[in-house]
Protein backbone atom coordinates (compact mmCIF):
# COMPACT_ATOMS: atom_id res chain seq x y z
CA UNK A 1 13.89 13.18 1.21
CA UNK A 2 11.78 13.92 -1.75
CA UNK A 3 8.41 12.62 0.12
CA UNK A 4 9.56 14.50 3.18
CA UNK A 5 9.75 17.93 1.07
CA UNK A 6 6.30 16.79 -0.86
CA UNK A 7 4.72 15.88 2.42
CA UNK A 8 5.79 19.48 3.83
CA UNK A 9 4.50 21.15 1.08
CA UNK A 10 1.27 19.80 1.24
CA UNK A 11 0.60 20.61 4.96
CA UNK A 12 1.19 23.92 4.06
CA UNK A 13 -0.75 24.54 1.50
CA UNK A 14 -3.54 22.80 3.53
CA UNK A 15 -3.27 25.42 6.43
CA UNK A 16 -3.11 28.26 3.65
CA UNK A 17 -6.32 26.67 2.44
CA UNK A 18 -8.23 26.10 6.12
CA UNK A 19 -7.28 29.58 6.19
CA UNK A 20 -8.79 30.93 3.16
CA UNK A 21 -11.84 29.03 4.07
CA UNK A 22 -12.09 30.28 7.71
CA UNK A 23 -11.72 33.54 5.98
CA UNK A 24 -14.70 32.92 3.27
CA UNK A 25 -16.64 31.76 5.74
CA UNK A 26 -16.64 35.01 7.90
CA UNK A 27 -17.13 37.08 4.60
CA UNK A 28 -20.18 34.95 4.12
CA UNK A 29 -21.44 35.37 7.45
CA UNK A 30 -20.65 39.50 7.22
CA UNK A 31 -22.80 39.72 3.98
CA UNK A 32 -25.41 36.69 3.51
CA UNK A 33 -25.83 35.69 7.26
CA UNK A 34 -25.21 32.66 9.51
CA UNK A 35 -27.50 30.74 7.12
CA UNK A 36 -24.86 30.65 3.75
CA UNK A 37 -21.57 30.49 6.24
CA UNK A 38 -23.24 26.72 7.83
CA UNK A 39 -23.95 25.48 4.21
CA UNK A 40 -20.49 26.83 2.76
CA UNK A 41 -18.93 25.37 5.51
CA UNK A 42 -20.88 22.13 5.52
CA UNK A 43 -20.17 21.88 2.10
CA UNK A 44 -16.58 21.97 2.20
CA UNK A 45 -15.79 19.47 5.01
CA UNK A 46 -18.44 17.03 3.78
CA UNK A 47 -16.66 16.86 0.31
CA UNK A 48 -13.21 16.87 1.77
CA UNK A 49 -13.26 13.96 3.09
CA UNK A 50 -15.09 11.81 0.22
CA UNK A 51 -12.78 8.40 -0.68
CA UNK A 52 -14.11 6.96 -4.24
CA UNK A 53 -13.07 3.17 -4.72
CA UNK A 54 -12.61 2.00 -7.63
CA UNK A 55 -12.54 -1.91 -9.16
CA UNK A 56 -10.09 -1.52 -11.41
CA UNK A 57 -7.84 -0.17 -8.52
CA UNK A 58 -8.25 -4.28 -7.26
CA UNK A 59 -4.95 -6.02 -7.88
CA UNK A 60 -4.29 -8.64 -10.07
CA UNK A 61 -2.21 -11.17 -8.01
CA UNK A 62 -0.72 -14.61 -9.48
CA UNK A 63 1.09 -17.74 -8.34
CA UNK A 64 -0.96 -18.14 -5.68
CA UNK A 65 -2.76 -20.78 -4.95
CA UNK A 66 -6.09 -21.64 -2.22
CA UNK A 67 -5.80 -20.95 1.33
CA UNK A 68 -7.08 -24.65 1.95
CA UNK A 69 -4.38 -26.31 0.46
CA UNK A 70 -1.82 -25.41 3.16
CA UNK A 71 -2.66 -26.59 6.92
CA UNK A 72 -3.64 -23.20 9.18
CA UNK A 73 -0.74 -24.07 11.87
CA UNK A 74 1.76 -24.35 9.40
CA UNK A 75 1.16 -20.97 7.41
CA UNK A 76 4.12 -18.53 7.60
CA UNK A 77 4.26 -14.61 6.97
CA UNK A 78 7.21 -12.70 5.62
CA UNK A 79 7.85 -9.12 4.92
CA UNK A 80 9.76 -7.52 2.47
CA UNK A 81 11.43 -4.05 2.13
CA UNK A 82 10.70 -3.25 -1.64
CA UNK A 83 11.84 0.48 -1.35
CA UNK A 84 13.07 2.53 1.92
CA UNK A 85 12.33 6.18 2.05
CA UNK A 86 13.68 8.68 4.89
CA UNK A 87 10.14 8.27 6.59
CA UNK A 88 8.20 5.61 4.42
CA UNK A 89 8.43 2.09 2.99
CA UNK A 90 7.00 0.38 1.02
CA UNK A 91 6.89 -3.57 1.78
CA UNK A 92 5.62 -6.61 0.48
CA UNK A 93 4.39 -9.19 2.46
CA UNK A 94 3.44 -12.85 1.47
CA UNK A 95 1.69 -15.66 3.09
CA UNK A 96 3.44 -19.27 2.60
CA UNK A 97 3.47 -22.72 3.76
CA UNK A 98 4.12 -26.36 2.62
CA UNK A 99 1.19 -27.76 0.69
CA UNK A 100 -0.92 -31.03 2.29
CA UNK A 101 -0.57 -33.01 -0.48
CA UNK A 102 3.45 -32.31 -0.98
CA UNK A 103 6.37 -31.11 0.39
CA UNK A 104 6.19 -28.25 -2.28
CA UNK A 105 6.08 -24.57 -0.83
CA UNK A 106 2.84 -22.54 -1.74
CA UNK A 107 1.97 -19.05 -1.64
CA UNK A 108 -1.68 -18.52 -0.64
CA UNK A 109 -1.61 -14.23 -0.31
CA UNK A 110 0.78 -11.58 -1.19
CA UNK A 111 -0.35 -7.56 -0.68
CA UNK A 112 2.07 -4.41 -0.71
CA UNK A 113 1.54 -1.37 1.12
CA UNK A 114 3.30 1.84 1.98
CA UNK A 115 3.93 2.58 5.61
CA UNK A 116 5.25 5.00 7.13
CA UNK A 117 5.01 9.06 6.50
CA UNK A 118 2.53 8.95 3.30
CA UNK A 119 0.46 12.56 2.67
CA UNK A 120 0.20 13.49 -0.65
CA UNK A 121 2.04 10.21 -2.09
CA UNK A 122 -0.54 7.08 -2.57
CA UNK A 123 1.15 3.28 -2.98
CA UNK A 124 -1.17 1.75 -6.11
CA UNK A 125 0.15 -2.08 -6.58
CA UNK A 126 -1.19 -3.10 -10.18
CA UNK A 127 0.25 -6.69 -10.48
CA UNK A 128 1.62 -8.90 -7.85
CA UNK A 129 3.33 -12.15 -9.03
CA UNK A 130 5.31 -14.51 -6.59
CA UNK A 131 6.40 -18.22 -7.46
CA UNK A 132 8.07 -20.39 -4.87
CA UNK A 133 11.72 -21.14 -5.92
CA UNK A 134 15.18 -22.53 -4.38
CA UNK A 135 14.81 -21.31 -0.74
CA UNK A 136 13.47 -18.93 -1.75
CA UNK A 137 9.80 -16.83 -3.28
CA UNK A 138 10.23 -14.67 -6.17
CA UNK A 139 8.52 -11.80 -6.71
CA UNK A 140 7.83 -9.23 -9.06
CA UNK A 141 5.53 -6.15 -8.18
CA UNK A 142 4.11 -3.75 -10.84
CA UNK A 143 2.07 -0.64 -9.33
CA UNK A 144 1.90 3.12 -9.63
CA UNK A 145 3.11 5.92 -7.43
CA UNK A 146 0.27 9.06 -6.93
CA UNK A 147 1.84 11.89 -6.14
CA UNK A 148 -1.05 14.32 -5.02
CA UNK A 149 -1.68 17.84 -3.63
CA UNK A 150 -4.43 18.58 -1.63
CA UNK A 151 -5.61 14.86 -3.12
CA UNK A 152 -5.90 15.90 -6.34
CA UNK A 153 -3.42 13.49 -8.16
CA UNK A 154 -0.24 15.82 -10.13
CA UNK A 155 1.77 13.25 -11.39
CA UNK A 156 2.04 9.01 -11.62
CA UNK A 157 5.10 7.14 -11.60
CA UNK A 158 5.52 3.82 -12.66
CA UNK A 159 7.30 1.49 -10.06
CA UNK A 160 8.38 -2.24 -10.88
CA UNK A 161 10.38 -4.07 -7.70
CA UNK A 162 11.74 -7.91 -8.59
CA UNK A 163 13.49 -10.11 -6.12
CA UNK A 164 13.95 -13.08 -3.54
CA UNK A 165 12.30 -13.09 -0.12
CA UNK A 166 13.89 -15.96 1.94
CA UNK A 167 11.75 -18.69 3.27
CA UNK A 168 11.08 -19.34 7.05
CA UNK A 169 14.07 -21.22 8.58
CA UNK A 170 12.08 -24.37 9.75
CA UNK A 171 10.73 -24.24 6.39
CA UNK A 172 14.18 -24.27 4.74
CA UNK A 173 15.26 -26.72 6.78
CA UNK A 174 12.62 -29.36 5.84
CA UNK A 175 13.63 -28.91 2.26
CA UNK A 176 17.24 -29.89 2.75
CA UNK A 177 17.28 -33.83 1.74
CA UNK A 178 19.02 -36.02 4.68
CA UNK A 179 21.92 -37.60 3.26
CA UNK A 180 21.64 -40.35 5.34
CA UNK A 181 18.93 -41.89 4.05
């Protein structure tokens, strides 16, 4: 409900601020000319929609191991629900398969993202960690939460998730030792 308010919020102030700039614009025009209203308004949508990178934003992932140690057919995907919002999630989702050289499960990728509803609120995973256990892959995912107006960043929350994300069936399956043999 919280991001629902926040995302509200922000769409208004946005429209109060396309307004103030339609509004600047046709003072511009009124006393400089045509001229300074282009540039002004040039100006503001080219920097508006500027989106800086940066490489310590990468994220530091471990347990996993290289894509070329699992066969391509035999690679399974999961998804997991780390946090449900009224109109967002966020979800982790991790690649998987039995290794060629053992019947050991590996996990070759892992990412998080936030889907869903997401102005003003950006999903910053820091640390993903995921080791293959029981039936199961354990995970634990470190990241920060932006919460922005107008995408200038207010305040950052620090968000930890830790759990299990079941393995395929088939996959389970072929773990299970026959008894009779």
């Amino acid at each position: 409900m919280l991001h629902l308010l926040w995302n509200i919020l922000n769409l208004a102030i946005l429209l109060y601020f396309l307004y103030l700039c339609l509004k600047a614009t046709q003072l511009l025009r009124q006393n400089l000319g045509w001229w300074a209203a282009s540039i002004f308004a040039v100006g503001v949508f080219s920097s508006a929609g500027k989106s800086v990178t940066n490489p310590a934003d990468e994220v530091q992932k471990q347990g996993l191991v290289s894509r070329n140690r699992v066969a391509e057919q035999a690679i399974r995907r999961t998804q997991v629900k780390l946090q449900k919002e009224l109109l967002s999630s966020y979800n982790l989702y991790l690649l998987y398969g039995p290794a060629k050289d053992s019947s050991s499960i590996v996990v070759i990728d892992a990412y998080s993202t936030m889907n869903g509803l997401t102005g003003g609120v950006v999903w910053k995973p820091k640390l993903i960690t995921v080791h293959p256990a029981e039936n199961t892959l354990k995970y634990n995912v470190t990241g920060m939460l932006e919460w922005r107006l107008l995408g200038m960043t207010l305040y950052s929350e620090f968000k930890q998730y830790q759990g299990n994300a079941p393995l395929n069936e088939s996959l389970r399956l072929e773990r299970i030792p026959n008894p009779k043999t």
